[in-house]
C-alpha atoms as a PDB file:
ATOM      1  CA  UNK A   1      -6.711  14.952 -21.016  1.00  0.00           C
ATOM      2  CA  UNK A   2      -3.049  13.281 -20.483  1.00  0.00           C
ATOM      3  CA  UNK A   3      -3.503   9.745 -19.205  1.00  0.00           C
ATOM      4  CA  UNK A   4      -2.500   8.937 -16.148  1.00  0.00           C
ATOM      5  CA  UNK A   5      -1.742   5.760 -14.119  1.00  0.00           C
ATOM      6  CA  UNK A   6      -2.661   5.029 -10.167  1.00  0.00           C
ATOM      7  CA  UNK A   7       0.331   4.700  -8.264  1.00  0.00           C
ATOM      8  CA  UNK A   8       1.493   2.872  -5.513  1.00  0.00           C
ATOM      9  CA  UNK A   9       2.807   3.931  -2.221  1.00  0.00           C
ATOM     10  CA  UNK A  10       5.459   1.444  -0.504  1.00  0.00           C
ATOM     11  CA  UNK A  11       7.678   0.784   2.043  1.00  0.00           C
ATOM     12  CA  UNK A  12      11.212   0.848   2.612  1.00  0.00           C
ATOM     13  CA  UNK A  13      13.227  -1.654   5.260  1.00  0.00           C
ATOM     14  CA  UNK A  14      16.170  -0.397   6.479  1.00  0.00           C
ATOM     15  CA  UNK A  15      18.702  -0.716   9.468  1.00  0.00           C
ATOM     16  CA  UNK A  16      19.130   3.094   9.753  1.00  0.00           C
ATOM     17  CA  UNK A  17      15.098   2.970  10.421  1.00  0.00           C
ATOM     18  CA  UNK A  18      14.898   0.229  12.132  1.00  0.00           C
ATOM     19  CA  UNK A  19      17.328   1.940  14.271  1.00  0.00           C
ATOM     20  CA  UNK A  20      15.411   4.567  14.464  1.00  0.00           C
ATOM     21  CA  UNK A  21      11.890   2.969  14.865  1.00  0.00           C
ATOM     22  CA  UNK A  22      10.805   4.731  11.680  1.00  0.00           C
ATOM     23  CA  UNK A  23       8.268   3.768   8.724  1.00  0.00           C
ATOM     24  CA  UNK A  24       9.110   4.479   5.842  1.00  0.00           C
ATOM     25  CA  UNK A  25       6.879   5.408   2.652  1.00  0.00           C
ATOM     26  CA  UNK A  26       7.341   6.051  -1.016  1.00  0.00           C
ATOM     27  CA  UNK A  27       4.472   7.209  -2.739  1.00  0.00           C
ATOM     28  CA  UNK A  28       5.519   6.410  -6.277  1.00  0.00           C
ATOM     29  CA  UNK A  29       4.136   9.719  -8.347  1.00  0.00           C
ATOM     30  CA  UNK A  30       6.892   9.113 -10.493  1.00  0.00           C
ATOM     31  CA  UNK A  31       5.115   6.696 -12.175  1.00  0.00           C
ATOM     32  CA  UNK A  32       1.764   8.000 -12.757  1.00  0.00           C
ATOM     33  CA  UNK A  33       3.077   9.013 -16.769  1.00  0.00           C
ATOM     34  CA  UNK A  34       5.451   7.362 -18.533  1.00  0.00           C
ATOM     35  CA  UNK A  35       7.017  11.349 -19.292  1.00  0.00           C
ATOM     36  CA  UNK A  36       4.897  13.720 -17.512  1.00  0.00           C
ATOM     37  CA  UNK A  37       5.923  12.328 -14.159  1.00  0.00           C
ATOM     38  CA  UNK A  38       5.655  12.966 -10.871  1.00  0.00           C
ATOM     39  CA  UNK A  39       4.182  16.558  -9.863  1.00  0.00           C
ATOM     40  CA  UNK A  40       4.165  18.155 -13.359  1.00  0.00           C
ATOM     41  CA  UNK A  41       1.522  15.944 -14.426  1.00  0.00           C
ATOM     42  CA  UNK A  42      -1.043  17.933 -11.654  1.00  0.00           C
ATOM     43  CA  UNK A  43       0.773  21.255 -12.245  1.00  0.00           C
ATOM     44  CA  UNK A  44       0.218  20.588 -16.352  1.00  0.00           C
ATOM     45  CA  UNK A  45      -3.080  19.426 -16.018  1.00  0.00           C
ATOM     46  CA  UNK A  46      -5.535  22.209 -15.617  1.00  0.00           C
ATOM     47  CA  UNK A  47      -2.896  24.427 -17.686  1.00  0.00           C
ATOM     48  CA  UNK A  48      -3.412  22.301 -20.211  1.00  0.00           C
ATOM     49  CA  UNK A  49      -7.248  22.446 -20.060  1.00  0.00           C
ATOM     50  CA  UNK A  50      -7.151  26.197 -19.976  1.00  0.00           C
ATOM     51  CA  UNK A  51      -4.944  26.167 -23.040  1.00  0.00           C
ATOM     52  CA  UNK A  52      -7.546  24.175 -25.467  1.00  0.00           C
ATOM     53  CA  UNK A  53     -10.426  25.802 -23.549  1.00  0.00           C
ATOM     54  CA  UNK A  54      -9.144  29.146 -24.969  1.00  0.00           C
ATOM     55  CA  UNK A  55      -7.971  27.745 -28.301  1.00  0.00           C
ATOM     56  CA  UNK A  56      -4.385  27.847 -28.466  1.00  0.00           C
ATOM     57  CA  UNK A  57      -2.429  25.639 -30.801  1.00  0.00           C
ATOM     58  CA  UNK A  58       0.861  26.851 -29.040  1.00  0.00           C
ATOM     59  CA  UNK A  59       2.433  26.497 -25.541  1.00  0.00           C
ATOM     60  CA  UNK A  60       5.174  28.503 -24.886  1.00  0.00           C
ATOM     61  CA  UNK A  61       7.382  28.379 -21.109  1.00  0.00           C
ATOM     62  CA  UNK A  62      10.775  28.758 -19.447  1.00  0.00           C
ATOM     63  CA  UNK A  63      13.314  26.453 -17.607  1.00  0.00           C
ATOM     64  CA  UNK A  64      17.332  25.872 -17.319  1.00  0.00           C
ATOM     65  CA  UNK A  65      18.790  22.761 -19.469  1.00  0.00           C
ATOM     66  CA  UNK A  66      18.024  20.132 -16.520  1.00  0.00           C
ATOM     67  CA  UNK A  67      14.308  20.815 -16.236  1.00  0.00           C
ATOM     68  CA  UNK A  68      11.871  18.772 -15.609  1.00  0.00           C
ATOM     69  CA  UNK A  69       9.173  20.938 -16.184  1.00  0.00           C
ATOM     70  CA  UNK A  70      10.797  21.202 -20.218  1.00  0.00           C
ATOM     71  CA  UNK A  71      10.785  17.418 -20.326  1.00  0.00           C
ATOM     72  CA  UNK A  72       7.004  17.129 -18.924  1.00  0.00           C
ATOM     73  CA  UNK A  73       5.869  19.928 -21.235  1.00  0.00           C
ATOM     74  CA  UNK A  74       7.549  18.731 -24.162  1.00  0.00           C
ATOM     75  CA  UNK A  75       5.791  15.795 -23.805  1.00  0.00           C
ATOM     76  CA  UNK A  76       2.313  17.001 -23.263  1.00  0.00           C
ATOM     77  CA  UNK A  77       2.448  19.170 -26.089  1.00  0.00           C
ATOM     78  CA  UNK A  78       3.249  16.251 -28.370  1.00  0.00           C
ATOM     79  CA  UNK A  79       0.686  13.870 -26.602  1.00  0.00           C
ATOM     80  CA  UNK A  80      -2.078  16.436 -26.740  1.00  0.00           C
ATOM     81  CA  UNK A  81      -1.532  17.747 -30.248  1.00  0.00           C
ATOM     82  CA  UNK A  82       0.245  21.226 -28.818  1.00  0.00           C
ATOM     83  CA  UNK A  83       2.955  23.053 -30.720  1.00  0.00           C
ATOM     84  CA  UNK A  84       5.725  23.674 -27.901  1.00  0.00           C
ATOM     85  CA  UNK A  85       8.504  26.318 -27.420  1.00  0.00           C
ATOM     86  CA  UNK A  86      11.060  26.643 -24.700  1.00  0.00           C
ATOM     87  CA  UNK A  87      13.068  29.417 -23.138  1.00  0.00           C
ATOM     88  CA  UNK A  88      16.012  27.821 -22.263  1.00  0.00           C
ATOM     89  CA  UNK A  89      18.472  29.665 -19.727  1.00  0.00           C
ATOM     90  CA  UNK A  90      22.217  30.135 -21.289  1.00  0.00           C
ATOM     91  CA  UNK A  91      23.862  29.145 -24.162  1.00  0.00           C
ATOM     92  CA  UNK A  92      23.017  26.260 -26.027  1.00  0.00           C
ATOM     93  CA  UNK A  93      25.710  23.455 -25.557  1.00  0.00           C
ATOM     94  CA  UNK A  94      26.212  20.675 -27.595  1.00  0.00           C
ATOM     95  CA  UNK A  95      25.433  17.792 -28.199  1.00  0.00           C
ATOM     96  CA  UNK A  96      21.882  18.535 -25.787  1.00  0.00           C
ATOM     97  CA  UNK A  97      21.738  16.868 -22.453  1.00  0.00           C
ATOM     98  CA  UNK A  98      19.295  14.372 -22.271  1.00  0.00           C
ATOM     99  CA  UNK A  99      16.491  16.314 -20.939  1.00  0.00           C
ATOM    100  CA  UNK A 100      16.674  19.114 -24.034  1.00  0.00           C
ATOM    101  CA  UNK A 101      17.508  15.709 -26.266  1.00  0.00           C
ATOM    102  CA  UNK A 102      14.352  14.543 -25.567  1.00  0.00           C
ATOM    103  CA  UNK A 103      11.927  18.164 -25.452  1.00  0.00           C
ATOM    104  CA  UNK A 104      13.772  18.664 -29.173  1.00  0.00           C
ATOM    105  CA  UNK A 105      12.708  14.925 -30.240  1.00  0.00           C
ATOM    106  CA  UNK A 106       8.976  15.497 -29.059  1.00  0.00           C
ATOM    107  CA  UNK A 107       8.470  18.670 -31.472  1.00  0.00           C
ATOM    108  CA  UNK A 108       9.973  21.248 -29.012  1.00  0.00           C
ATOM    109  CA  UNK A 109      11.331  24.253 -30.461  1.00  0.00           C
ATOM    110  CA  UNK A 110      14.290  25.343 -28.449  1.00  0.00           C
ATOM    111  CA  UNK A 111      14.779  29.151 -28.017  1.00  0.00           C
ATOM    112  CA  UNK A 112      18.169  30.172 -25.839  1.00  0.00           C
ATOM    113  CA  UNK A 113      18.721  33.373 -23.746  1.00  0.00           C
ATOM    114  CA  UNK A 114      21.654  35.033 -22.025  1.00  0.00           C
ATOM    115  CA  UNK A 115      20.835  34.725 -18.175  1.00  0.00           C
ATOM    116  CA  UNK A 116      20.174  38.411 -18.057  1.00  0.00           C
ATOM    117  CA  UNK A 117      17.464  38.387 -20.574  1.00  0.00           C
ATOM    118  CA  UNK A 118      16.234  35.073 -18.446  1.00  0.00           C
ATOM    119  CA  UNK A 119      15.538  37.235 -15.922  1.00  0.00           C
ATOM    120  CA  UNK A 120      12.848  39.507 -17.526  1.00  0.00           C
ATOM    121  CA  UNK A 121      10.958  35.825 -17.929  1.00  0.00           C
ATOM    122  CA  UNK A 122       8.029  37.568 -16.172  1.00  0.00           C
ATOM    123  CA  UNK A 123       8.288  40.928 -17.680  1.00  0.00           C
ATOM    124  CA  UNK A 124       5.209  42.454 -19.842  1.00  0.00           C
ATOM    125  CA  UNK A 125       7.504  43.725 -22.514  1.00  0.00           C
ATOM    126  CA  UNK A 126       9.604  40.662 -23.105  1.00  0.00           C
ATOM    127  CA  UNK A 127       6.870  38.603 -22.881  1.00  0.00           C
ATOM    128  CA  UNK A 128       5.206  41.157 -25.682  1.00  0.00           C
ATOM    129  CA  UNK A 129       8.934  40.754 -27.971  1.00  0.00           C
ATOM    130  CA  UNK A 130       8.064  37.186 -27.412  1.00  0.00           C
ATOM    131  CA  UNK A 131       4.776  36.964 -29.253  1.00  0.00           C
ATOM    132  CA  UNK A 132       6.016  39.259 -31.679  1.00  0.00           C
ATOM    133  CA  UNK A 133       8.895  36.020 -32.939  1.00  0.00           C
ATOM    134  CA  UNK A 134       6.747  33.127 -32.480  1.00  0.00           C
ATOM    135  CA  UNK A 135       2.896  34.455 -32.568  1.00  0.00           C
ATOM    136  CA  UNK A 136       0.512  33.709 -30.127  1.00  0.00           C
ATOM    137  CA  UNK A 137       0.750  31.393 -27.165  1.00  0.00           C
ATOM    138  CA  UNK A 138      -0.348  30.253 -24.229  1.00  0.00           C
ATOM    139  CA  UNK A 139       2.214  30.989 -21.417  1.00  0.00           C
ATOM    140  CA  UNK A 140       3.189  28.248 -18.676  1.00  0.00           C
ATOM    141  CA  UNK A 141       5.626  30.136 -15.735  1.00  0.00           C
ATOM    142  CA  UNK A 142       8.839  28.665 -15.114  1.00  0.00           C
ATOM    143  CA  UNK A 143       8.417  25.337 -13.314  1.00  0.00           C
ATOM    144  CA  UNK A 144       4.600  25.429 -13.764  1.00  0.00           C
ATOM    145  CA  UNK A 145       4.329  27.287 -11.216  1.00  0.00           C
ATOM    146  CA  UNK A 146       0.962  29.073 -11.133  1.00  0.00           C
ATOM    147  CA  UNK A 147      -2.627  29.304  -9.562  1.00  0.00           C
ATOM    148  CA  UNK A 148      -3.756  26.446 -11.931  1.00  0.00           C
ATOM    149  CA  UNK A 149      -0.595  24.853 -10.795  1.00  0.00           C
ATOM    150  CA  UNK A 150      -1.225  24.887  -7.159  1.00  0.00           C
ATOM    151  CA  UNK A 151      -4.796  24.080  -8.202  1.00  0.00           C
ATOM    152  CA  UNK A 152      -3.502  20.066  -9.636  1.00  0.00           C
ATOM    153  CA  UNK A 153      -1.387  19.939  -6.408  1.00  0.00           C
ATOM    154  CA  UNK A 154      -4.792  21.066  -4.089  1.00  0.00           C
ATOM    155  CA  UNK A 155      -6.637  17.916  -5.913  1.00  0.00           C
ATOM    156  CA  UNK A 156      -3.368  15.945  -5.601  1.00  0.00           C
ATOM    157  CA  UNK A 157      -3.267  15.967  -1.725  1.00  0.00           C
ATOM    158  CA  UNK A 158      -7.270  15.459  -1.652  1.00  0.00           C
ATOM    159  CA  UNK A 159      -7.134  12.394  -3.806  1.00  0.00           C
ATOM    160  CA  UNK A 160      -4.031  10.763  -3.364  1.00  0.00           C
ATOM    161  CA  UNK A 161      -3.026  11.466   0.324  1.00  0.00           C
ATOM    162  CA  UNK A 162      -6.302  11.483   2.086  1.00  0.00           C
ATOM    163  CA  UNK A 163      -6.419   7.839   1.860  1.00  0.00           C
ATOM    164  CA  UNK A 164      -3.011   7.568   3.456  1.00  0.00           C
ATOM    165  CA  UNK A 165      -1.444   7.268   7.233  1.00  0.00           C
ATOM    166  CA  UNK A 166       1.209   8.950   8.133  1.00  0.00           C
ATOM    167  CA  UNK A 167       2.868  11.815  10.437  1.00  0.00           C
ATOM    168  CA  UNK A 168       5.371  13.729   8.131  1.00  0.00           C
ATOM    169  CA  UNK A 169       5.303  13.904   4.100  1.00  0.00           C
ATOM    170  CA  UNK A 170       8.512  14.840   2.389  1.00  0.00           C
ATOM    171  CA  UNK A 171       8.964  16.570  -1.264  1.00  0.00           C
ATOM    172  CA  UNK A 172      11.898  18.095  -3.362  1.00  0.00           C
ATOM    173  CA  UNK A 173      11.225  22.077  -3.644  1.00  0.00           C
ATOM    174  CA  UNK A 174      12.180  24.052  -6.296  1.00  0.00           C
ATOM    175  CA  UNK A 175       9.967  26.623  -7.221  1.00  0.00           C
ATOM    176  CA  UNK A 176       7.567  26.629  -4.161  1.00  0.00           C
ATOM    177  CA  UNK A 177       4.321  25.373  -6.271  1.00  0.00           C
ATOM    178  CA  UNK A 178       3.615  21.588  -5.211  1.00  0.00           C
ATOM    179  CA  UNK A 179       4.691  22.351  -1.760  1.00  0.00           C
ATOM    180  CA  UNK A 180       2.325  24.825  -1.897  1.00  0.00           C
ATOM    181  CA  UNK A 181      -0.560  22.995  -3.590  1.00  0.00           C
ATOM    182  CA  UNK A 182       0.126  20.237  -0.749  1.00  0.00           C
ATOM    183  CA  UNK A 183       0.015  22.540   2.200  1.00  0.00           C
ATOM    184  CA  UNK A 184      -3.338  23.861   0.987  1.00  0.00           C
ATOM    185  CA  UNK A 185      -4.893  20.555   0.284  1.00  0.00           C
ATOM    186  CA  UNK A 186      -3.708  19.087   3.555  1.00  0.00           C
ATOM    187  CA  UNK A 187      -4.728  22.064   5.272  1.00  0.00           C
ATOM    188  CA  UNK A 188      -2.831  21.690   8.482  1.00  0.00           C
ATOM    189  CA  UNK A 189      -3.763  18.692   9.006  1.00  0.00           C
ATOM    190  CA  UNK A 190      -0.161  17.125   8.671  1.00  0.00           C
ATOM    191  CA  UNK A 191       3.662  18.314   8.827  1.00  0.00           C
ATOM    192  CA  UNK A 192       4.812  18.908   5.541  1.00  0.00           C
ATOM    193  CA  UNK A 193       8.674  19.247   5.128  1.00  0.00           C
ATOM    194  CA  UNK A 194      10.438  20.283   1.846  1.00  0.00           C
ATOM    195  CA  UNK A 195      13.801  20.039   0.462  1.00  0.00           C
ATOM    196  CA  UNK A 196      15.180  22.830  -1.043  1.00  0.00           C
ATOM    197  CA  UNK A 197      17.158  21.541  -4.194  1.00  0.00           C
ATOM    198  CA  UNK A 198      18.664  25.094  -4.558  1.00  0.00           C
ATOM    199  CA  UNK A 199      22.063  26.871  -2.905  1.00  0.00           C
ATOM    200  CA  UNK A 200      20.351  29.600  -1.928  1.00  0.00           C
ATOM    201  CA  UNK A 201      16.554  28.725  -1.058  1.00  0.00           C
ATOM    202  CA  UNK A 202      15.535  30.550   1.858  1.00  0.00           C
ATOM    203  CA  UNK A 203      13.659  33.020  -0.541  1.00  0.00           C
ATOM    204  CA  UNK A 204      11.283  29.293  -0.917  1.00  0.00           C
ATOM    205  CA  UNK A 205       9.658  29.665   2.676  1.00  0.00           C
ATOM    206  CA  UNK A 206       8.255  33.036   1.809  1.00  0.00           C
ATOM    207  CA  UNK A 207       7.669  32.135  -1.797  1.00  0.00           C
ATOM    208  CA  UNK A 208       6.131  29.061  -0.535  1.00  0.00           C
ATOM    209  CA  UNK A 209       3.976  30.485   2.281  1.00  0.00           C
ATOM    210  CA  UNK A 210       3.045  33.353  -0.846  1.00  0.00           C
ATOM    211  CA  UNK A 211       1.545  31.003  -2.977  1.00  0.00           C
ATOM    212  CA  UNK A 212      -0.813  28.753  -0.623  1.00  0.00           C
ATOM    213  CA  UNK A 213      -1.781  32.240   0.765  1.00  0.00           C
ATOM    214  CA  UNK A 214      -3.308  33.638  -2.324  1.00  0.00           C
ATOM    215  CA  UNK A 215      -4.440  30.413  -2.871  1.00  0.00           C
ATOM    216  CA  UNK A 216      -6.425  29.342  -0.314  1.00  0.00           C
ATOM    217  CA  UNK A 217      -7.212  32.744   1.621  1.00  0.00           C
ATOM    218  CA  UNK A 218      -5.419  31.240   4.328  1.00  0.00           C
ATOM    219  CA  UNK A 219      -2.205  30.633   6.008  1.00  0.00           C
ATOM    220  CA  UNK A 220      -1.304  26.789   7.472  1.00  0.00           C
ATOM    221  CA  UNK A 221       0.822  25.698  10.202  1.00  0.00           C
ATOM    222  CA  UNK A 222       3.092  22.725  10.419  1.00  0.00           C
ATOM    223  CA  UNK A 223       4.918  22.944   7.580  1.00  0.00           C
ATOM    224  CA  UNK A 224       9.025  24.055   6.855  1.00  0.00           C
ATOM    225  CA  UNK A 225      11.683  23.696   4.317  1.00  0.00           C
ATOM    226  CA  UNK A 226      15.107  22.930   4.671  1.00  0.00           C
ATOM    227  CA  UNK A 227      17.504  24.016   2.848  1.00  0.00           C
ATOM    228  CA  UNK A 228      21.357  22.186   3.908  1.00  0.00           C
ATOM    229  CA  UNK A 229      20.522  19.293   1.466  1.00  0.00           C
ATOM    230  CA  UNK A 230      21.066  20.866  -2.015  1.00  0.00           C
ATOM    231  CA  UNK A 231      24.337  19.308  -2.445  1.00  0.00           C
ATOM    232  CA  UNK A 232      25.962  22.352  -4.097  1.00  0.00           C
ATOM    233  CA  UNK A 233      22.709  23.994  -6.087  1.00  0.00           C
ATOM    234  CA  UNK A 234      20.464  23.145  -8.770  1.00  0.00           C
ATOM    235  CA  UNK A 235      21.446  20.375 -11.019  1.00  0.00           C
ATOM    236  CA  UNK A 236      24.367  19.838  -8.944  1.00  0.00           C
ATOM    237  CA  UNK A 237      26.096  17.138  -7.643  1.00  0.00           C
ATOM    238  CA  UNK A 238      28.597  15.360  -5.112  1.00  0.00           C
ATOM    239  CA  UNK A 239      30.048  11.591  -4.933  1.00  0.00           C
ATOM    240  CA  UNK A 240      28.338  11.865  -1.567  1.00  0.00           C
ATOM    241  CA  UNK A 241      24.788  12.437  -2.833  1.00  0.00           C
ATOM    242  CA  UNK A 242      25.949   9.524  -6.228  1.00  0.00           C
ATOM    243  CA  UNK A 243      27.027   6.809  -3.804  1.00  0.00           C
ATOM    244  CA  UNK A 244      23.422   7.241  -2.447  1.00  0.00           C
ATOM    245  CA  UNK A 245      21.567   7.316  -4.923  1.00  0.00           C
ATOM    246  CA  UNK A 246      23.592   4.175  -6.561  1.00  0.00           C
ATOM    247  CA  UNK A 247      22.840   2.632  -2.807  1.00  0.00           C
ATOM    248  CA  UNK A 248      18.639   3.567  -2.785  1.00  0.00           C
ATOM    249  CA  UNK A 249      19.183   1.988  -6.559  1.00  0.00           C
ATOM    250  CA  UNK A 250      20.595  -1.384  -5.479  1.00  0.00           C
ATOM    251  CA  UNK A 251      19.506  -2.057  -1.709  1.00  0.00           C
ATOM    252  CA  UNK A 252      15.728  -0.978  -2.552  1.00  0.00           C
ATOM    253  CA  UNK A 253      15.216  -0.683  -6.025  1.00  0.00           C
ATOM    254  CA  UNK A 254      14.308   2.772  -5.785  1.00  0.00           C
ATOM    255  CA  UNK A 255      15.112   5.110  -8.912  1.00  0.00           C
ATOM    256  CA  UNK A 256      16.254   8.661  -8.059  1.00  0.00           C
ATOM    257  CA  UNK A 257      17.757  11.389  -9.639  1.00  0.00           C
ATOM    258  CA  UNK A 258      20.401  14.055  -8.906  1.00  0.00           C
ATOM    259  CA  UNK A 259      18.365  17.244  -9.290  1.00  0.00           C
ATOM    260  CA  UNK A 260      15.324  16.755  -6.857  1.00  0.00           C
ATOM    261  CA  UNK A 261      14.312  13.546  -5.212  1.00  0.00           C
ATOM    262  CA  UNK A 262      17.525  12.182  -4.616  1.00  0.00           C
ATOM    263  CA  UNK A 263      18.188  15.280  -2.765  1.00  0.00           C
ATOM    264  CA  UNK A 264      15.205  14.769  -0.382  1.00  0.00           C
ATOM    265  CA  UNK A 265      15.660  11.191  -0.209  1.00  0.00           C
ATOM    266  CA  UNK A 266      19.498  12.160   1.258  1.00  0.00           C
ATOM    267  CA  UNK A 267      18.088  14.565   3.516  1.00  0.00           C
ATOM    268  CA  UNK A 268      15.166  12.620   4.831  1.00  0.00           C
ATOM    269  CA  UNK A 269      17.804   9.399   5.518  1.00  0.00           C
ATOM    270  CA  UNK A 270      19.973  12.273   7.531  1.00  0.00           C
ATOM    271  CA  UNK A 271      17.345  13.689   9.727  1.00  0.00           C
ATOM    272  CA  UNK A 272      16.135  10.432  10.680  1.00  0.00           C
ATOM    273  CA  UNK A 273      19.705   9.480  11.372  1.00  0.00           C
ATOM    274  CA  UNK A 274      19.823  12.080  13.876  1.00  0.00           C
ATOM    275  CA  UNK A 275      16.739  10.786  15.495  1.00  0.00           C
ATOM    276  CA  UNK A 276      14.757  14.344  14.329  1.00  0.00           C
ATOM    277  CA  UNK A 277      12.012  12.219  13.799  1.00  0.00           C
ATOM    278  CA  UNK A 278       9.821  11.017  17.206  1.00  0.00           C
ATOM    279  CA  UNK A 279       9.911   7.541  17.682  1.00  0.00           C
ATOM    280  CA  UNK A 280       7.186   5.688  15.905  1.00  0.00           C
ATOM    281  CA  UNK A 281       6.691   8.221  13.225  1.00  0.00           C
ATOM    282  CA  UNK A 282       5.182   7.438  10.017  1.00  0.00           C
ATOM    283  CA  UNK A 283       6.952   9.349   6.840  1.00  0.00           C
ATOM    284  CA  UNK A 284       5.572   9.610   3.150  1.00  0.00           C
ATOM    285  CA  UNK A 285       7.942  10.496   0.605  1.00  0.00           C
ATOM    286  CA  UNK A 286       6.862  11.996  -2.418  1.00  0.00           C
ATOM    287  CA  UNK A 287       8.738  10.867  -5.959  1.00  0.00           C
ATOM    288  CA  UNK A 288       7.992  13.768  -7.966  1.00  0.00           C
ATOM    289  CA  UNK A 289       9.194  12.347 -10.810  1.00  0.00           C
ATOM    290  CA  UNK A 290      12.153  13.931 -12.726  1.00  0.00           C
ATOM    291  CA  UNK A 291      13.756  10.199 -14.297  1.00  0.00           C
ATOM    292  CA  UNK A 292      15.568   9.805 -17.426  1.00  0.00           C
ATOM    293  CA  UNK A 293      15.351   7.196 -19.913  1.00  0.00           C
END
């Protein structure tokens, strides 16, 4: 079982919500694992337990050179005894970017594709040419992203959120899964908005509406993504979205990076700016993790 620390949830002072007569929450997930941080450590978790429940020594899954779902993975394998292999999208550039850096350093074996073959990730056959180079494994999708997945992120919302007030909770989206997970386990009961960190993340709502479907056997109201807050695509970035990030940094000591929660932070600080939020409203943020060293 990966170890995992209680987190805090806290709040954030600031003219623009004062303004606004917001409250503000972070709850702090990004600190629940020192590597596994944020929402991988509930998507890895019961993965994980099916893995040693059906004996395999090897975990095997996909992601693009930014992922946090490599970096998390990486480092479960290596704290729970796993051998670990990646399917990296692209070329491989060097040197590695910090996030491949560190999956290579905790035992990760680091296979590249051309973005075509990337795209048969979920295909029988090249999952079959797969085991045939690296033997047998057991598979985690892209992102995490599965029914044991959305299973963490059910138990997340039950344990973690039940216990706290507020109106709206807002989460980085990028393959549908958490957001998914968290409109199960809140069931309706509160408005769940997520960020789309991708250029072109409509496909998400569907995706997203998909998975908590076949889920729970149900589908829940009161929940939306948005998608104008993705700052050029995945793993991009603008000076805009730096100089506030470098501004959540200094004014509120709050770590954030490029690829996901900054992103949501941005947006969140945007809609509230143009009063989208009721007056009195009480937001949760999630930190999903997705910090460097």
């Amino acid at each position: 079982m990966l170890k995992y620390i209680d987190t805090p949830t806290i709040e954030i002072f600031d003219a623009v919500l004062e303004k606004a007569e917001i409250k503000l929450f972070v709850k702090r997930e990004d600190q629940n694992h020192p590597f596994v941080s944020g929402n991988k450590w509930w998507k890895l978790k019961y993965n994980l337990q099916e893995a040693k429940k059906l004996g395999h020594e090897t975990l095997l899954t996909f992601g693009g050179a930014f992922s946090n779902h490599i970096f998390a993975t990486g480092a479960a394998a290596r704290e729970l005894g796993f051998k670990s292999i990646a399917i990296i999208r692209g070329e491989e550039i060097l040197p590695l970017n910090e996030t491949l850096a560190f999956a290579e350093s905790c035992g990760m074996k680091l296979h590249y594709v051309t973005r075509e073959e990337y795209r048969s990730k979920t295909n029988p056959e090249f999952i079959d040419q797969l085991k045939k180079r690296f033997g047998d494994f057991y598979l985690i999708p892209e992102g995490g992203t599965n029914e044991l997945a959305i299973k963490g992120c059910v138990e997340f919302a039950h344990q973690k959120l039940s216990g706290i007030d507020f109106d709206f909770l807002c989460l980085p989206v990028g393959t549908g899964g958490t957001m998914a997970g968290i409109v199960a386990g809140l069931e309706g009961q509160k408005t769940v908005i997520g960020f789309s960190v991708l250029k072109n993340g409509d496909f998400l709502k569907e995706e997203t509406k998909r998975l908590a479907r076949d889920f729970s056997g149900k589908e829940f109201p009161d929940w939306h993504i948005e998608t104008d807050y993705h700052f050029g695509g995945y793993a991009k970035r603008t000076n805009e979205l730096d100089q506030f990030i470098l501004r959540m940094s200094q004014q509120h000591k709050l770590p954030l990076d490029f690829v996901y929660t900054g992103k949501m932070v941005a947006g969140v600080f945007d809609l509230i700016s143009k009063n989208y939020f009721p007056k009195g409203s009480k937001i949760v943020m999630l930190h999903t993790g997705g910090l460097r060293l």
